[in-house]
PDB file of N, CA and C in Angstrom:
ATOM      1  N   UNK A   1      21.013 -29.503  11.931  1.00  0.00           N
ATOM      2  CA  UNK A   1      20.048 -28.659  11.255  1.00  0.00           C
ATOM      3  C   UNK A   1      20.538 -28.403   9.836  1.00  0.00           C
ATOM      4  N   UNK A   2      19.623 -28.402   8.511  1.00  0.00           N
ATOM      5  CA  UNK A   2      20.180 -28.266   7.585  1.00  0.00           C
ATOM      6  C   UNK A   2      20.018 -26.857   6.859  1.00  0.00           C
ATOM      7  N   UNK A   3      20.769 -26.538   6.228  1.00  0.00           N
ATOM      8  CA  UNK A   3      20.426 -24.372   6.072  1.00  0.00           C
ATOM      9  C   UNK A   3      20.162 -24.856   4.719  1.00  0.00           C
ATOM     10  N   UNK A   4      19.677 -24.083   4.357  1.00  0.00           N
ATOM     11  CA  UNK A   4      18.876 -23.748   3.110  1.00  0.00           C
ATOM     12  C   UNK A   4      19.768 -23.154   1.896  1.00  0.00           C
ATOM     13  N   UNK A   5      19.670 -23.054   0.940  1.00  0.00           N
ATOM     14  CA  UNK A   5      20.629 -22.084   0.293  1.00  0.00           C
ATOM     15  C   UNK A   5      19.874 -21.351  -0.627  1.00  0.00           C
ATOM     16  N   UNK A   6      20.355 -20.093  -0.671  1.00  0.00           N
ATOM     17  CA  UNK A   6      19.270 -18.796  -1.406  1.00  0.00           C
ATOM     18  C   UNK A   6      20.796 -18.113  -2.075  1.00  0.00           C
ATOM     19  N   UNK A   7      20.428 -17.658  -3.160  1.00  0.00           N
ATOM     20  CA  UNK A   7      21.208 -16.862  -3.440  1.00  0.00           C
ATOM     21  C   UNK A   7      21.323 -15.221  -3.276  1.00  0.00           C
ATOM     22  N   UNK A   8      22.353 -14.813  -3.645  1.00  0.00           N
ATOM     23  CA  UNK A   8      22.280 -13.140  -3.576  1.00  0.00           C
ATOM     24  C   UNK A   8      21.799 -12.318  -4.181  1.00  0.00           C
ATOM     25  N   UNK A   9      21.810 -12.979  -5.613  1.00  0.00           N
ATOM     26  CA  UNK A   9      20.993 -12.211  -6.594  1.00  0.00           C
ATOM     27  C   UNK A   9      19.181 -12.790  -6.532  1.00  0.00           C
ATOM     28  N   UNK A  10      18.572 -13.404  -5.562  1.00  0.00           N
ATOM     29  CA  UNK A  10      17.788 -13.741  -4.946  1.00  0.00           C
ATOM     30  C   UNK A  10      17.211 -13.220  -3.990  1.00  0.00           C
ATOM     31  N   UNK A  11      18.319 -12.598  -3.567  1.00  0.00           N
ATOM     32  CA  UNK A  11      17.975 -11.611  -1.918  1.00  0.00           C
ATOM     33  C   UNK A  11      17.544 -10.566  -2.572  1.00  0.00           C
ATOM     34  N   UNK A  12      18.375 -10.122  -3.598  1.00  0.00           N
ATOM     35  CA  UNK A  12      18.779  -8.861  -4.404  1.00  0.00           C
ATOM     36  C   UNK A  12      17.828  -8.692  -5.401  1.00  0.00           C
ATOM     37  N   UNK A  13      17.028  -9.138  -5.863  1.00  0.00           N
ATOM     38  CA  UNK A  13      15.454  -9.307  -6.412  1.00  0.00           C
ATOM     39  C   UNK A  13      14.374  -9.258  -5.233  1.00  0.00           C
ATOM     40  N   UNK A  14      14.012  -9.517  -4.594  1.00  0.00           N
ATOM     41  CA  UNK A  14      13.628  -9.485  -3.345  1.00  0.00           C
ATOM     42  C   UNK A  14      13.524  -7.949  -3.062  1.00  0.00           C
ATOM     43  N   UNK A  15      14.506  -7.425  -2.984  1.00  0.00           N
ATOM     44  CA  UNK A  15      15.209  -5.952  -2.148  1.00  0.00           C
ATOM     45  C   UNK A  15      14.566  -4.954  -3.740  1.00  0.00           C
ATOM     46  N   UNK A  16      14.789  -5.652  -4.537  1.00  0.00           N
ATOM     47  CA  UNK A  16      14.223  -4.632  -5.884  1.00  0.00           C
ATOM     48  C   UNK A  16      13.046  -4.325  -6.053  1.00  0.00           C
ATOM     49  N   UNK A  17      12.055  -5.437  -5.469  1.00  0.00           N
ATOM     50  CA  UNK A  17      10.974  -5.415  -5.571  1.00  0.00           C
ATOM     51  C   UNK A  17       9.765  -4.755  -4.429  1.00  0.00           C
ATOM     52  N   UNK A  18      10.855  -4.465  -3.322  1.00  0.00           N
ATOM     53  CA  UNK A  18      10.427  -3.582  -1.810  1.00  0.00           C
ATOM     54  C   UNK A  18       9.586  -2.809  -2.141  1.00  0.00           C
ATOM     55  N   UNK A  19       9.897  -1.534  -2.814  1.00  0.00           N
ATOM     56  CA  UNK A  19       9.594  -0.281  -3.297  1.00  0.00           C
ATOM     57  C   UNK A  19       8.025  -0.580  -3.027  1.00  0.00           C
ATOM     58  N   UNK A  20       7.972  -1.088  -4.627  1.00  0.00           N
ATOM     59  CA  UNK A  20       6.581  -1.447  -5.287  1.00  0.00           C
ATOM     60  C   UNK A  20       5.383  -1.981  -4.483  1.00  0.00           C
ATOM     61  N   UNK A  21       5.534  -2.312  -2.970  1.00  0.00           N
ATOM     62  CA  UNK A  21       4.734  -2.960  -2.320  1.00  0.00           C
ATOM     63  C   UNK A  21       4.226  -2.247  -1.385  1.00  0.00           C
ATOM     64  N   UNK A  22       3.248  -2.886  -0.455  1.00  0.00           N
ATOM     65  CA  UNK A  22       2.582  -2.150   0.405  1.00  0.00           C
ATOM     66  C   UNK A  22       3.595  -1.702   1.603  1.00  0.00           C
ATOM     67  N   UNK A  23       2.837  -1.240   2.434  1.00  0.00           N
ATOM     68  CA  UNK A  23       4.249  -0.851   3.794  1.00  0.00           C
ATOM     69  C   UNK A  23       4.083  -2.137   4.809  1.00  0.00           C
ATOM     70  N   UNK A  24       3.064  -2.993   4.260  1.00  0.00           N
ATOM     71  CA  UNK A  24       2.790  -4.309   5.247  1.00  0.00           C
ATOM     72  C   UNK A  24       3.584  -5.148   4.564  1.00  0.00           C
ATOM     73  N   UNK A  25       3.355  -5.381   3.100  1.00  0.00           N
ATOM     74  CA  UNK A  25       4.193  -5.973   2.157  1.00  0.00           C
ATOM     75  C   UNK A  25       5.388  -5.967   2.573  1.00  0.00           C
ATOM     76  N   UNK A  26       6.143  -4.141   2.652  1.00  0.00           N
ATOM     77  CA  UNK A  26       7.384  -4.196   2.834  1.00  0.00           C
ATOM     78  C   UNK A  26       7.937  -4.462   4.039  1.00  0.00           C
ATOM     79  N   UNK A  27       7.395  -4.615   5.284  1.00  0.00           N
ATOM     80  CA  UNK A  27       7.146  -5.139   6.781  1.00  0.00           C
ATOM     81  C   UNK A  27       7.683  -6.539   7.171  1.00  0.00           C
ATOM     82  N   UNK A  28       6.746  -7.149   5.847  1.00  0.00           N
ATOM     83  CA  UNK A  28       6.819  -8.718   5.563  1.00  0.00           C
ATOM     84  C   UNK A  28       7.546  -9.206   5.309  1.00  0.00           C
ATOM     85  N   UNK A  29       8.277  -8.536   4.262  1.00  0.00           N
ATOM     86  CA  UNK A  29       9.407  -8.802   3.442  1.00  0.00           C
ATOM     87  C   UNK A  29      10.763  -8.843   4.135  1.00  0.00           C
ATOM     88  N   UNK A  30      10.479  -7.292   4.716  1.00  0.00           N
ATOM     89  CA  UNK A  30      11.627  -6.705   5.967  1.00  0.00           C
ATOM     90  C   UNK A  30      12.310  -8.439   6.715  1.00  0.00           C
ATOM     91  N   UNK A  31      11.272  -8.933   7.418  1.00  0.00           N
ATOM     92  CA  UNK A  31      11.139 -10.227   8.316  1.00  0.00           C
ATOM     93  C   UNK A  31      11.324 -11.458   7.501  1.00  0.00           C
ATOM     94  N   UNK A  32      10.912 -11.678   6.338  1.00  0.00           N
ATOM     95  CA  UNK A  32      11.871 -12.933   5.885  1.00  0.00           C
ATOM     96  C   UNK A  32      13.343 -12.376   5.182  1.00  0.00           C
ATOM     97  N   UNK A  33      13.385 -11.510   4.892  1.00  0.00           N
ATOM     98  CA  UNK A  33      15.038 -11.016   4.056  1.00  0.00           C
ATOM     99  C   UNK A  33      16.259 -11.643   5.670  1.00  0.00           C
ATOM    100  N   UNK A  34      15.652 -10.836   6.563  1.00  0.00           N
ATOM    101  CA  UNK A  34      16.371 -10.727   7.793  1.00  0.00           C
ATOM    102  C   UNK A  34      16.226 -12.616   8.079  1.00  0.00           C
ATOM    103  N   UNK A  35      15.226 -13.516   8.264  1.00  0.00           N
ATOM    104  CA  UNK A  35      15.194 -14.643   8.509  1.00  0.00           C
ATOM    105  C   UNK A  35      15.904 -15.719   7.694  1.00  0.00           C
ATOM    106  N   UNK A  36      15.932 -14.997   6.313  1.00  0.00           N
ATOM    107  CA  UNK A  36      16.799 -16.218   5.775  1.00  0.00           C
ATOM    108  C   UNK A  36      18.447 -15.198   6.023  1.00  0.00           C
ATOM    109  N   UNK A  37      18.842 -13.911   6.254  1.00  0.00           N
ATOM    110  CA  UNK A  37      19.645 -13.701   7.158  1.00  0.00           C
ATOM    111  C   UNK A  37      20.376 -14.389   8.101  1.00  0.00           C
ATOM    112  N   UNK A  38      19.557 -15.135   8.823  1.00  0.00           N
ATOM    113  CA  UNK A  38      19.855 -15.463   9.894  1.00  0.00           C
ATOM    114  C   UNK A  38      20.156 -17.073   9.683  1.00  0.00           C
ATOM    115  N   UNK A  39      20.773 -17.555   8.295  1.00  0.00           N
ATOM    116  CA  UNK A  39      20.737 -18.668   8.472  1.00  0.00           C
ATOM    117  C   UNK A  39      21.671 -18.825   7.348  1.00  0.00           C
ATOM    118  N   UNK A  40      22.090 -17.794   6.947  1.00  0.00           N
ATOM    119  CA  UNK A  40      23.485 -17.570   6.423  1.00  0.00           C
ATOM    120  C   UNK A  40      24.429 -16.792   7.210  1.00  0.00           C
ATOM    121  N   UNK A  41      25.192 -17.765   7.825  1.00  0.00           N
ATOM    122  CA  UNK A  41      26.360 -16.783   8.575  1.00  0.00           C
ATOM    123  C   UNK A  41      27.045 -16.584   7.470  1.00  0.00           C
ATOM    124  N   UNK A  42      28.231 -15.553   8.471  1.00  0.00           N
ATOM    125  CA  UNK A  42      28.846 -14.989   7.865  1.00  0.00           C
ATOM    126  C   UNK A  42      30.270 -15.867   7.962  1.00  0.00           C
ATOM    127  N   UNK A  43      30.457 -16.595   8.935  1.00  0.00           N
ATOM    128  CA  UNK A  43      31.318 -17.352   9.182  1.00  0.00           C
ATOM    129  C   UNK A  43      31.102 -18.977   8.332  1.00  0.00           C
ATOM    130  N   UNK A  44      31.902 -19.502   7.893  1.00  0.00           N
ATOM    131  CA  UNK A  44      31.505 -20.517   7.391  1.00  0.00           C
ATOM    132  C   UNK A  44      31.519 -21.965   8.607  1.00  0.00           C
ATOM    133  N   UNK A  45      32.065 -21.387   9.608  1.00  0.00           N
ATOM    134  CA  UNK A  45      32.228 -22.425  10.751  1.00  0.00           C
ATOM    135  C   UNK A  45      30.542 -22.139  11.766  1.00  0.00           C
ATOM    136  N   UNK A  46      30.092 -21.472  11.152  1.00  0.00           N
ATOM    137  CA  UNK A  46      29.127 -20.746  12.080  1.00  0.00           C
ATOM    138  C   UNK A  46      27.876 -21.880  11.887  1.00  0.00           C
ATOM    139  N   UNK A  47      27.064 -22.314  12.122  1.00  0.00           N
ATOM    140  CA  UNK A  47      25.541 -22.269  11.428  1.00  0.00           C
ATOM    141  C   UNK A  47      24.369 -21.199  11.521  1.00  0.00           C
ATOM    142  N   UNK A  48      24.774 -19.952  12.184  1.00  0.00           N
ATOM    143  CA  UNK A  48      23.571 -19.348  12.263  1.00  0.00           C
ATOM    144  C   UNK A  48      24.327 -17.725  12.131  1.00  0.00           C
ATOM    145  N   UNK A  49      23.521 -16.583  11.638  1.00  0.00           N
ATOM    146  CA  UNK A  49      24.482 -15.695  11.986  1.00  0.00           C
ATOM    147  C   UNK A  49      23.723 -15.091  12.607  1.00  0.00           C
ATOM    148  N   UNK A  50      24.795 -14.397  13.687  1.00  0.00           N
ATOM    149  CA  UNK A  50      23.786 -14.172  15.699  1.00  0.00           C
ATOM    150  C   UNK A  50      23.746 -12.507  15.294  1.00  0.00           C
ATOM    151  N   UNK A  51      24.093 -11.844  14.492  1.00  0.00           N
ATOM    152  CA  UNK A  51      23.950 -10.392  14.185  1.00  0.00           C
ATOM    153  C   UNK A  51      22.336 -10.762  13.357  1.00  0.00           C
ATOM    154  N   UNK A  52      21.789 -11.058  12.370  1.00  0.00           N
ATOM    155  CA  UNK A  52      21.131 -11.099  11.769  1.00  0.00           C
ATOM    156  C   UNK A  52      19.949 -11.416  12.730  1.00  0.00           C
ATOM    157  N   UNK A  53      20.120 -12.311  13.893  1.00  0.00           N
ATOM    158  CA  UNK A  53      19.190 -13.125  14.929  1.00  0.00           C
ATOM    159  C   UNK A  53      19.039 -11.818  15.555  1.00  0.00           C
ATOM    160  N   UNK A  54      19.847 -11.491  15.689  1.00  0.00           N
ATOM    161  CA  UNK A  54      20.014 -10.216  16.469  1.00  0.00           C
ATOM    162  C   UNK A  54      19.159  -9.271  16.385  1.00  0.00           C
ATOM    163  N   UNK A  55      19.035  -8.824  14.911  1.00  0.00           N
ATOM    164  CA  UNK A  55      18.261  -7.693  14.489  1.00  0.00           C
ATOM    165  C   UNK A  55      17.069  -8.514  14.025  1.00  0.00           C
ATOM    166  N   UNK A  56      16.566  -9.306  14.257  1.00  0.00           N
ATOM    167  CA  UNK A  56      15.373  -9.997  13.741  1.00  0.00           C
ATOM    168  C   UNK A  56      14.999  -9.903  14.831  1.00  0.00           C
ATOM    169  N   UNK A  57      15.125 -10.243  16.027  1.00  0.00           N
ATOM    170  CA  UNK A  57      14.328 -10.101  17.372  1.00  0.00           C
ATOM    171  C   UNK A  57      14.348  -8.960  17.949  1.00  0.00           C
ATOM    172  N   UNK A  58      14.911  -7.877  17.761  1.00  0.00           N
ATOM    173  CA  UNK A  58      14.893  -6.273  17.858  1.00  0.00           C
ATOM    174  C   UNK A  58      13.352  -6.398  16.540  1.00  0.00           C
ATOM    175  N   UNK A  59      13.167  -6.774  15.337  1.00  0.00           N
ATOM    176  CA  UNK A  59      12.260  -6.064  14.836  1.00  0.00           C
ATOM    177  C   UNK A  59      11.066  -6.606  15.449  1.00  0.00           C
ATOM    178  N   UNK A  60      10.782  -8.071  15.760  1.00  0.00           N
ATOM    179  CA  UNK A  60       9.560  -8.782  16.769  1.00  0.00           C
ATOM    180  C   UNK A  60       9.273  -8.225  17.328  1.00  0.00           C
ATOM    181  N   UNK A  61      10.243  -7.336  18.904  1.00  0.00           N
ATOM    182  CA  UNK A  61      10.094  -6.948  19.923  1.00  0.00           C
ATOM    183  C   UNK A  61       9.426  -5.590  19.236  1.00  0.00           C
ATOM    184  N   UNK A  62      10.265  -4.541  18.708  1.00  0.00           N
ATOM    185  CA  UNK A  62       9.368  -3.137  18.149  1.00  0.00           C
ATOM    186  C   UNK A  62       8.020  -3.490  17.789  1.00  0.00           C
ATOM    187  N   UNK A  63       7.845  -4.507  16.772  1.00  0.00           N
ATOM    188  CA  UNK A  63       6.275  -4.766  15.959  1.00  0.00           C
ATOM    189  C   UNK A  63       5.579  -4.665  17.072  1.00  0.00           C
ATOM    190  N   UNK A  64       5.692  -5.817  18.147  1.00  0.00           N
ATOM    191  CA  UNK A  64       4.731  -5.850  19.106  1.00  0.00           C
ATOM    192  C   UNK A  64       4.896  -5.061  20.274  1.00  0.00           C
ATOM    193  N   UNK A  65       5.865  -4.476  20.391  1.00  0.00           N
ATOM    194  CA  UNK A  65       5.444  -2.496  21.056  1.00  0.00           C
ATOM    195  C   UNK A  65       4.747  -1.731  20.357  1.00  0.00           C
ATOM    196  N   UNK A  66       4.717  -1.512  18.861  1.00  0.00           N
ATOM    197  CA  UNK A  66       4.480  -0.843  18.266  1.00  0.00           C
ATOM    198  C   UNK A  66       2.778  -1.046  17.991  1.00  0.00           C
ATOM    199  N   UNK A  67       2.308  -2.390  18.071  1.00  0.00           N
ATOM    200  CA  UNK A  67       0.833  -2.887  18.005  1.00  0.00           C
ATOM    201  C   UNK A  67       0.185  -2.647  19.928  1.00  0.00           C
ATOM    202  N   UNK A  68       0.877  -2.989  20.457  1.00  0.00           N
ATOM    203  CA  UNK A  68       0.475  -2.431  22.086  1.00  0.00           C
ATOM    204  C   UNK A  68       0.072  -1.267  22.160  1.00  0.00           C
ATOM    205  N   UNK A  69       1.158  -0.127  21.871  1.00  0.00           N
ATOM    206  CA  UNK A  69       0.436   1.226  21.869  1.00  0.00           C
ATOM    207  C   UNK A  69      -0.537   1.431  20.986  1.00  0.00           C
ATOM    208  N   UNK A  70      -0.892   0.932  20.039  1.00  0.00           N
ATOM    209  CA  UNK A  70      -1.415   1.394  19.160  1.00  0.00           C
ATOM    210  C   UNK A  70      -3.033   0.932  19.904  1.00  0.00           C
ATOM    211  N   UNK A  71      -2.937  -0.357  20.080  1.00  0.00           N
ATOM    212  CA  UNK A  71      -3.705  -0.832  20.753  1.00  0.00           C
ATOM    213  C   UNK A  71      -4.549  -0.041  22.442  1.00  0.00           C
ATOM    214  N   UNK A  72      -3.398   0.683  22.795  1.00  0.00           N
ATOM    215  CA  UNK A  72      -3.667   1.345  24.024  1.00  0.00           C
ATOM    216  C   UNK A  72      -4.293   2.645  23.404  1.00  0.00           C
ATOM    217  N   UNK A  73      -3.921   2.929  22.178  1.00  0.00           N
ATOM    218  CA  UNK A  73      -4.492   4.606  21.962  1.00  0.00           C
ATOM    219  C   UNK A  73      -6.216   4.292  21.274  1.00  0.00           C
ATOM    220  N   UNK A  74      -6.017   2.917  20.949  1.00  0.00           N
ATOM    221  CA  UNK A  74      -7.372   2.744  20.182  1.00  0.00           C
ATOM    222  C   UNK A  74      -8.717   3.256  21.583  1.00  0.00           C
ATOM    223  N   UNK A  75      -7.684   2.615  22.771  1.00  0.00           N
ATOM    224  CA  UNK A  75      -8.887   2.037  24.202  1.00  0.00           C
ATOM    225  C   UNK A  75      -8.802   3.312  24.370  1.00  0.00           C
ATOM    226  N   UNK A  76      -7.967   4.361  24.544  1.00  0.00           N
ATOM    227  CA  UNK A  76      -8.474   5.813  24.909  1.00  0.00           C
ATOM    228  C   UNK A  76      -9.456   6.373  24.438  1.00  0.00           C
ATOM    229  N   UNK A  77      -8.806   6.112  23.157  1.00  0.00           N
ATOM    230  CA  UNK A  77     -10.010   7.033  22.041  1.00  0.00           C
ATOM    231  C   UNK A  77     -11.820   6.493  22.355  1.00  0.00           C
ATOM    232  N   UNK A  78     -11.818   5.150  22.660  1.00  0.00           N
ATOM    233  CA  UNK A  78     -13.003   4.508  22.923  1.00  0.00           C
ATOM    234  C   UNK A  78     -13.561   5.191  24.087  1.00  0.00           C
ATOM    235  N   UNK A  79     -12.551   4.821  25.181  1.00  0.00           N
ATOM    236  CA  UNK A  79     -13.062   5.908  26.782  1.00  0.00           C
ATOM    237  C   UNK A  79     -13.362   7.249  26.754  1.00  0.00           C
ATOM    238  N   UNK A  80     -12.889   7.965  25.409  1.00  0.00           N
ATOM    239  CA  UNK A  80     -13.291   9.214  25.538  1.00  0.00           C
ATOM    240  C   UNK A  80     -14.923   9.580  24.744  1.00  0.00           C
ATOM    241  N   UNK A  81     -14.941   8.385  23.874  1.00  0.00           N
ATOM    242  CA  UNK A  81     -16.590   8.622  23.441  1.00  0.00           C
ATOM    243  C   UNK A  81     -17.409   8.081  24.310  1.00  0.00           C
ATOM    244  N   UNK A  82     -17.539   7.054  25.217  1.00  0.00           N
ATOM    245  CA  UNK A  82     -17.864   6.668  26.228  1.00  0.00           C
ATOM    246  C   UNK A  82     -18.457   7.667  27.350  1.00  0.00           C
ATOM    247  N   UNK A  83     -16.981   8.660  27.543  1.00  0.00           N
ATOM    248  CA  UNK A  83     -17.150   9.724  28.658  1.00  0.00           C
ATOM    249  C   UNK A  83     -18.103  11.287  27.838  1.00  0.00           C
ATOM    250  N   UNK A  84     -17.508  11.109  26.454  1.00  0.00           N
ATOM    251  CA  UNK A  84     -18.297  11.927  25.706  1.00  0.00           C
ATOM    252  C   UNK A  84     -20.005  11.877  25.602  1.00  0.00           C
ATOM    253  N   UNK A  85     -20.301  10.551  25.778  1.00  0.00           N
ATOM    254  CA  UNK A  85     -21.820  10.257  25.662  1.00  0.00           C
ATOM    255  C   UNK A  85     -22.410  10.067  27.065  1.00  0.00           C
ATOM    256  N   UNK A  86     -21.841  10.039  27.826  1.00  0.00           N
ATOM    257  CA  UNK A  86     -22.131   9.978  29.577  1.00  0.00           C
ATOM    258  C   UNK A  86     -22.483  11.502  29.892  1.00  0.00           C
ATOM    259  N   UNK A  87     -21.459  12.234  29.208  1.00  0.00           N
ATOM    260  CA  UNK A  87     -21.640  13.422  29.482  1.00  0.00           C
ATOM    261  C   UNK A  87     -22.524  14.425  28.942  1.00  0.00           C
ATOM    262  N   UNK A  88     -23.107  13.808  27.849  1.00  0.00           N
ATOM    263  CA  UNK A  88     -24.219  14.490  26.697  1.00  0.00           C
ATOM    264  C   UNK A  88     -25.525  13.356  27.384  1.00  0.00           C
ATOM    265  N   UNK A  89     -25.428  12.545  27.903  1.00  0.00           N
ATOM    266  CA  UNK A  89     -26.508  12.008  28.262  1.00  0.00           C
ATOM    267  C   UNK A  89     -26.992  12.695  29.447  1.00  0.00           C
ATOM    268  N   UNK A  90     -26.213  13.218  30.410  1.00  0.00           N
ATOM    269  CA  UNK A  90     -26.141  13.559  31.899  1.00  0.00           C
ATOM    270  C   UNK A  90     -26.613  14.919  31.450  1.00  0.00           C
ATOM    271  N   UNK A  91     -25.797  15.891  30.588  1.00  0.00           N
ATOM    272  CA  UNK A  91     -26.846  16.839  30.347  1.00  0.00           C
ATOM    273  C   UNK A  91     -28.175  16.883  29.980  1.00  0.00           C
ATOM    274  N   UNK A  92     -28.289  16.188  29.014  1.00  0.00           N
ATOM    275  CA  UNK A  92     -30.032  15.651  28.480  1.00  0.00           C
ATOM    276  C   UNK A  92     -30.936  15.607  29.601  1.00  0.00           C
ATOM    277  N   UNK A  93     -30.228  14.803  30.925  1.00  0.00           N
ATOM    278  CA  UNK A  93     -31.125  14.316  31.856  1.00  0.00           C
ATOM    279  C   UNK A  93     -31.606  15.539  32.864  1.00  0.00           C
ATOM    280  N   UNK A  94     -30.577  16.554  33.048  1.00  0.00           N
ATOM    281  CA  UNK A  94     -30.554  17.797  34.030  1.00  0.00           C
ATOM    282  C   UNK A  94     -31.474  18.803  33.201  1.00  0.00           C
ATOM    283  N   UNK A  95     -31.267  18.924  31.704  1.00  0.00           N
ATOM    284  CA  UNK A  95     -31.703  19.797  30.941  1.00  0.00           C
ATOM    285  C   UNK A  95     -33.352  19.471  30.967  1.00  0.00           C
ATOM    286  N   UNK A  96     -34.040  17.685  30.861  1.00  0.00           N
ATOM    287  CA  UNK A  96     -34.949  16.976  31.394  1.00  0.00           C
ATOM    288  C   UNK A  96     -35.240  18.215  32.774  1.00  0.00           C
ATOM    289  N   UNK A  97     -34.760  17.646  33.887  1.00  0.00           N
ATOM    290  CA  UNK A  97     -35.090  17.943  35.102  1.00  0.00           C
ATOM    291  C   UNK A  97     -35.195  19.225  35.267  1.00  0.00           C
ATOM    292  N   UNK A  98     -34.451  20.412  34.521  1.00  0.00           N
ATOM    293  CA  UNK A  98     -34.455  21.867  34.404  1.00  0.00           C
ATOM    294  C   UNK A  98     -35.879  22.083  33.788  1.00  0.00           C
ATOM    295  N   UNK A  99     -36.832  22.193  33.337  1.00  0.00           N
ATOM    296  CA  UNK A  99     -37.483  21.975  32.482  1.00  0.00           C
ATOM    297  C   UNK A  99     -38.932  22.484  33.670  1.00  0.00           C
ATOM    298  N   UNK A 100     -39.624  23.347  33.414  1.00  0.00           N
ATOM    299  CA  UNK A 100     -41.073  23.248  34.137  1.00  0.00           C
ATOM    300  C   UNK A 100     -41.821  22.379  34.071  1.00  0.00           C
ATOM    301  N   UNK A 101     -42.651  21.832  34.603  1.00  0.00           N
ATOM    302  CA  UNK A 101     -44.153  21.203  34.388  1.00  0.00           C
ATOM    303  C   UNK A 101     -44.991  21.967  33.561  1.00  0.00           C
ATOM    304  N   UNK A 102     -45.125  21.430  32.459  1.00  0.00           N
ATOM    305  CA  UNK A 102     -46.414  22.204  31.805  1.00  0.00           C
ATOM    306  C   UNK A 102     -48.052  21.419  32.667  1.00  0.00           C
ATOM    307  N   UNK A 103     -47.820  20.337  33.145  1.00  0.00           N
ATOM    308  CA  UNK A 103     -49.074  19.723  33.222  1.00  0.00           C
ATOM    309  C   UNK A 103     -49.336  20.503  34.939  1.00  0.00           C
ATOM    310  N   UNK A 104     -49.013  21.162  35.355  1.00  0.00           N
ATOM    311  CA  UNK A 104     -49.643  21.456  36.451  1.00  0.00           C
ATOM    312  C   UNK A 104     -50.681  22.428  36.481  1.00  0.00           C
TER     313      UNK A 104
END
């Protein structure tokens, strides 16, 4: 496999420019800083460095916990207007049925 070479003051422009960006931007960024991380060991006998791998698949795993729940609170919020309009409909219908006959 052949590694790439990036420099530090490369990374280090990169890292300067975090701030200024969105929080998806900086998300994004987060995930390639850490990926080309991971392909500069620290060892020169190494080809990969397994700390950097390390914390790159700790941030995968959070993102997509972090989109699951989010995802699960969206479906609540949905079931509760759902149950909200079942329940304003069901009154409508009793409030209907409460109601005299005028035509008799």
């Amino acid at each position: 496999m052949k590694t790439f070479s990036i420099s530090d003051n490369d990374v280090q422009l990169l890292k300067a420019i975090r701030p200024f960006m969105s929080s998806k931007s900086q998300e994004l960024l987060d995930f390639l800083i850490t990926t080309i991380n991971v392909f500069r060991p620290e060892q020169p006998n190494h080809k990969m460095n397994f700390e950097a791998l390390n914390t790159l698949l700790t941030m995968i795993h959070e993102s997509r916990q972090s989109k699951k729940n989010t995802q699960i609170i969206e479906i609540d919020e949905c079931k509760k207007d759902v149950l909200a309009k079942q329940a304003e409909d069901i009154e409508n219908l009793l409030n209907t049925l409460a109601e005299p006959e005028n035509n008799v």
